[in-house]
N, C-alpha and C. Protein backbone atom coordinates (compact mmCIF):
# COMPACT_ATOMS: atom_id res chain seq x y z
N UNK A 1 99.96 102.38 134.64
CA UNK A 1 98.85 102.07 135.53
C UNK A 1 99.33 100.97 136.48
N UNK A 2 99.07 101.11 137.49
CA UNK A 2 99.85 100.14 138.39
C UNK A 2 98.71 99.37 139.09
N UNK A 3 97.66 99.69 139.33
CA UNK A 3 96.70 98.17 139.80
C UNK A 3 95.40 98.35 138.56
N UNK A 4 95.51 97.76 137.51
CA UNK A 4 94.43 98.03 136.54
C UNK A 4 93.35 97.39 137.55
N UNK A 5 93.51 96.61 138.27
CA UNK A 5 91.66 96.09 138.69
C UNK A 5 91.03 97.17 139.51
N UNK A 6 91.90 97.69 140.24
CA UNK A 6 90.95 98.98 141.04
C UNK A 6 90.71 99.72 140.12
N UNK A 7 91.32 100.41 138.97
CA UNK A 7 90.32 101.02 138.33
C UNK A 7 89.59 100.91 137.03
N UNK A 8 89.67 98.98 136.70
CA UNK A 8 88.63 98.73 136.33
C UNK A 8 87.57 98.52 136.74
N UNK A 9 87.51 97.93 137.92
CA UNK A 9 86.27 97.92 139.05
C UNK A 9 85.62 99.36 139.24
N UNK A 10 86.10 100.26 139.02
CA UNK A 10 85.88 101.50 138.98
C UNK A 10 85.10 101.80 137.57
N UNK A 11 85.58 101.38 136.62
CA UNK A 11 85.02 102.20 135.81
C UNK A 11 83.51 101.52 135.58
N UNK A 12 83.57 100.03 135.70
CA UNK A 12 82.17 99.29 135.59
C UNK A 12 81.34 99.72 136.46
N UNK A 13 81.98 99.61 137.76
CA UNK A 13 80.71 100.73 138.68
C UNK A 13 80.11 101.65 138.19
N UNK A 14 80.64 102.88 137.46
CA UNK A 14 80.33 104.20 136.77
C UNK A 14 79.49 104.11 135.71
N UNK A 15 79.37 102.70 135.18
CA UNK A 15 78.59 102.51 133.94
C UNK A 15 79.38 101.71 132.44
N UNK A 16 80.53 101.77 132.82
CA UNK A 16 81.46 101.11 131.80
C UNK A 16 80.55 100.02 131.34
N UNK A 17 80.35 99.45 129.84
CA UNK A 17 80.24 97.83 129.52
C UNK A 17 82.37 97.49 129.28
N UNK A 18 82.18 96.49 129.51
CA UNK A 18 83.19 95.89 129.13
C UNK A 18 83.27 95.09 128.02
N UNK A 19 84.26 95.80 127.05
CA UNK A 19 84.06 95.49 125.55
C UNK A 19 85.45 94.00 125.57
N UNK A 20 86.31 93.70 125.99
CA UNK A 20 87.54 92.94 126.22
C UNK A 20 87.35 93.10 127.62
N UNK A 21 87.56 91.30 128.38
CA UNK A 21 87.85 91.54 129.40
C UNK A 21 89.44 91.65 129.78
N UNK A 22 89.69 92.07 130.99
CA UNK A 22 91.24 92.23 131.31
C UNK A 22 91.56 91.37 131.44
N UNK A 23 93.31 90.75 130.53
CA UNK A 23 93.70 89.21 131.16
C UNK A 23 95.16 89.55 130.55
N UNK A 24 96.17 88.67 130.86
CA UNK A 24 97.34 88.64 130.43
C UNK A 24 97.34 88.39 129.02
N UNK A 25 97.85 88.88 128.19
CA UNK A 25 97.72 88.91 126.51
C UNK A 25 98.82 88.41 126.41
N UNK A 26 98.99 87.89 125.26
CA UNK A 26 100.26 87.11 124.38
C UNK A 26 101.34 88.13 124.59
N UNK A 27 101.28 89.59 124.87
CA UNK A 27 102.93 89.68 124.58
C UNK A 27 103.27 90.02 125.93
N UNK A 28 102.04 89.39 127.20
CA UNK A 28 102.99 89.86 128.66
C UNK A 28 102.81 91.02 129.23
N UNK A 29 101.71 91.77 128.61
CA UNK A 29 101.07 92.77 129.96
C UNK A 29 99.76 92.10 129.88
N UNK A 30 99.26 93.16 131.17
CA UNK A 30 97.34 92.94 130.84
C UNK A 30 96.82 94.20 130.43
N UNK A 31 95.77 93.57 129.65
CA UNK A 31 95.34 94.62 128.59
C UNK A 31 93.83 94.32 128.61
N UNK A 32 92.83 95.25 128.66
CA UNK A 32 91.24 95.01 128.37
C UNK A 32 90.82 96.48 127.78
N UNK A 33 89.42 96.46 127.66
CA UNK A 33 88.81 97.53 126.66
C UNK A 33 87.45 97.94 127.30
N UNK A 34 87.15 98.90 127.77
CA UNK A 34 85.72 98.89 128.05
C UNK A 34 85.13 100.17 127.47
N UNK A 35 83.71 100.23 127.15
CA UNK A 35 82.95 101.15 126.48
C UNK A 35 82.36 101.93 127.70
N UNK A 36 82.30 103.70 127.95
CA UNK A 36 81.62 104.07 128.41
C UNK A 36 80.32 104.51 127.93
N UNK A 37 79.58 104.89 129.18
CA UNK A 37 77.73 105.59 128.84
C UNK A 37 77.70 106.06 127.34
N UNK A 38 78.77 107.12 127.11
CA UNK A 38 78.75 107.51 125.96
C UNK A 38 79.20 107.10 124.40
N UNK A 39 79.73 106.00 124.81
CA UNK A 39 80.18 105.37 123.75
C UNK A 39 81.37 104.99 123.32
N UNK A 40 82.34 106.21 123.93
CA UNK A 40 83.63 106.13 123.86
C UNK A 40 84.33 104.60 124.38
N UNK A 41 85.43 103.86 123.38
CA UNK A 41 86.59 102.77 123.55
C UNK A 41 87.62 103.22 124.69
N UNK A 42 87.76 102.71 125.59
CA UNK A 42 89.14 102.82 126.42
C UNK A 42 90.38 101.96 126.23
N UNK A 43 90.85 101.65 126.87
CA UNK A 43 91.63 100.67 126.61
C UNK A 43 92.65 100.65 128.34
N UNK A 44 92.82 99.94 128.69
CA UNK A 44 93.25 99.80 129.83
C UNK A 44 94.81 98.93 130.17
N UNK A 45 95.73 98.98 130.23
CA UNK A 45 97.22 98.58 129.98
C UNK A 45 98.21 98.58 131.48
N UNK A 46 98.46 97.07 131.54
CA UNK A 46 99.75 97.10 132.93
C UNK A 46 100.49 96.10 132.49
N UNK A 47 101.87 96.64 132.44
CA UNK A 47 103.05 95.54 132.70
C UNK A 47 102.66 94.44 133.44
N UNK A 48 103.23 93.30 133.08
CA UNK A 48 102.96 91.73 133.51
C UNK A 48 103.92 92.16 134.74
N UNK A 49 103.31 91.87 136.13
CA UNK A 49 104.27 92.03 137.10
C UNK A 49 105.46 90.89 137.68
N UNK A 50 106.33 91.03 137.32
CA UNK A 50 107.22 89.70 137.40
C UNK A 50 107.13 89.20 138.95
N UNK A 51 107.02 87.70 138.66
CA UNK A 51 106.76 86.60 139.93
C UNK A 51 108.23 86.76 141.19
């Protein structure tokens, strides 16, 4: 996934709750979780983009 915020912004529009927000995690990507309408866990994943 190469810009997780466009399509996390995407999915909250659609109805997503956001179960984890997206942020850089301990091992150096970004990683978050959001629940859709139906219930279903996602999980959302990008390489830490080097500076």
């Amino acid at each position: 996934m190469e810009d997780i915020a466009a399509w996390w912004n995407r999915a909250v529009a659609a109805g997503a709750e956001v179960v984890t927000p997206y942020q850089e995690m301990f091992w150096g990507d970004v990683y978050g979780q959001l629940r859709d309408p139906f219930g279903v866990i996602w999980a959302m994943n990008q390489p830490k983009r080097a500076a």
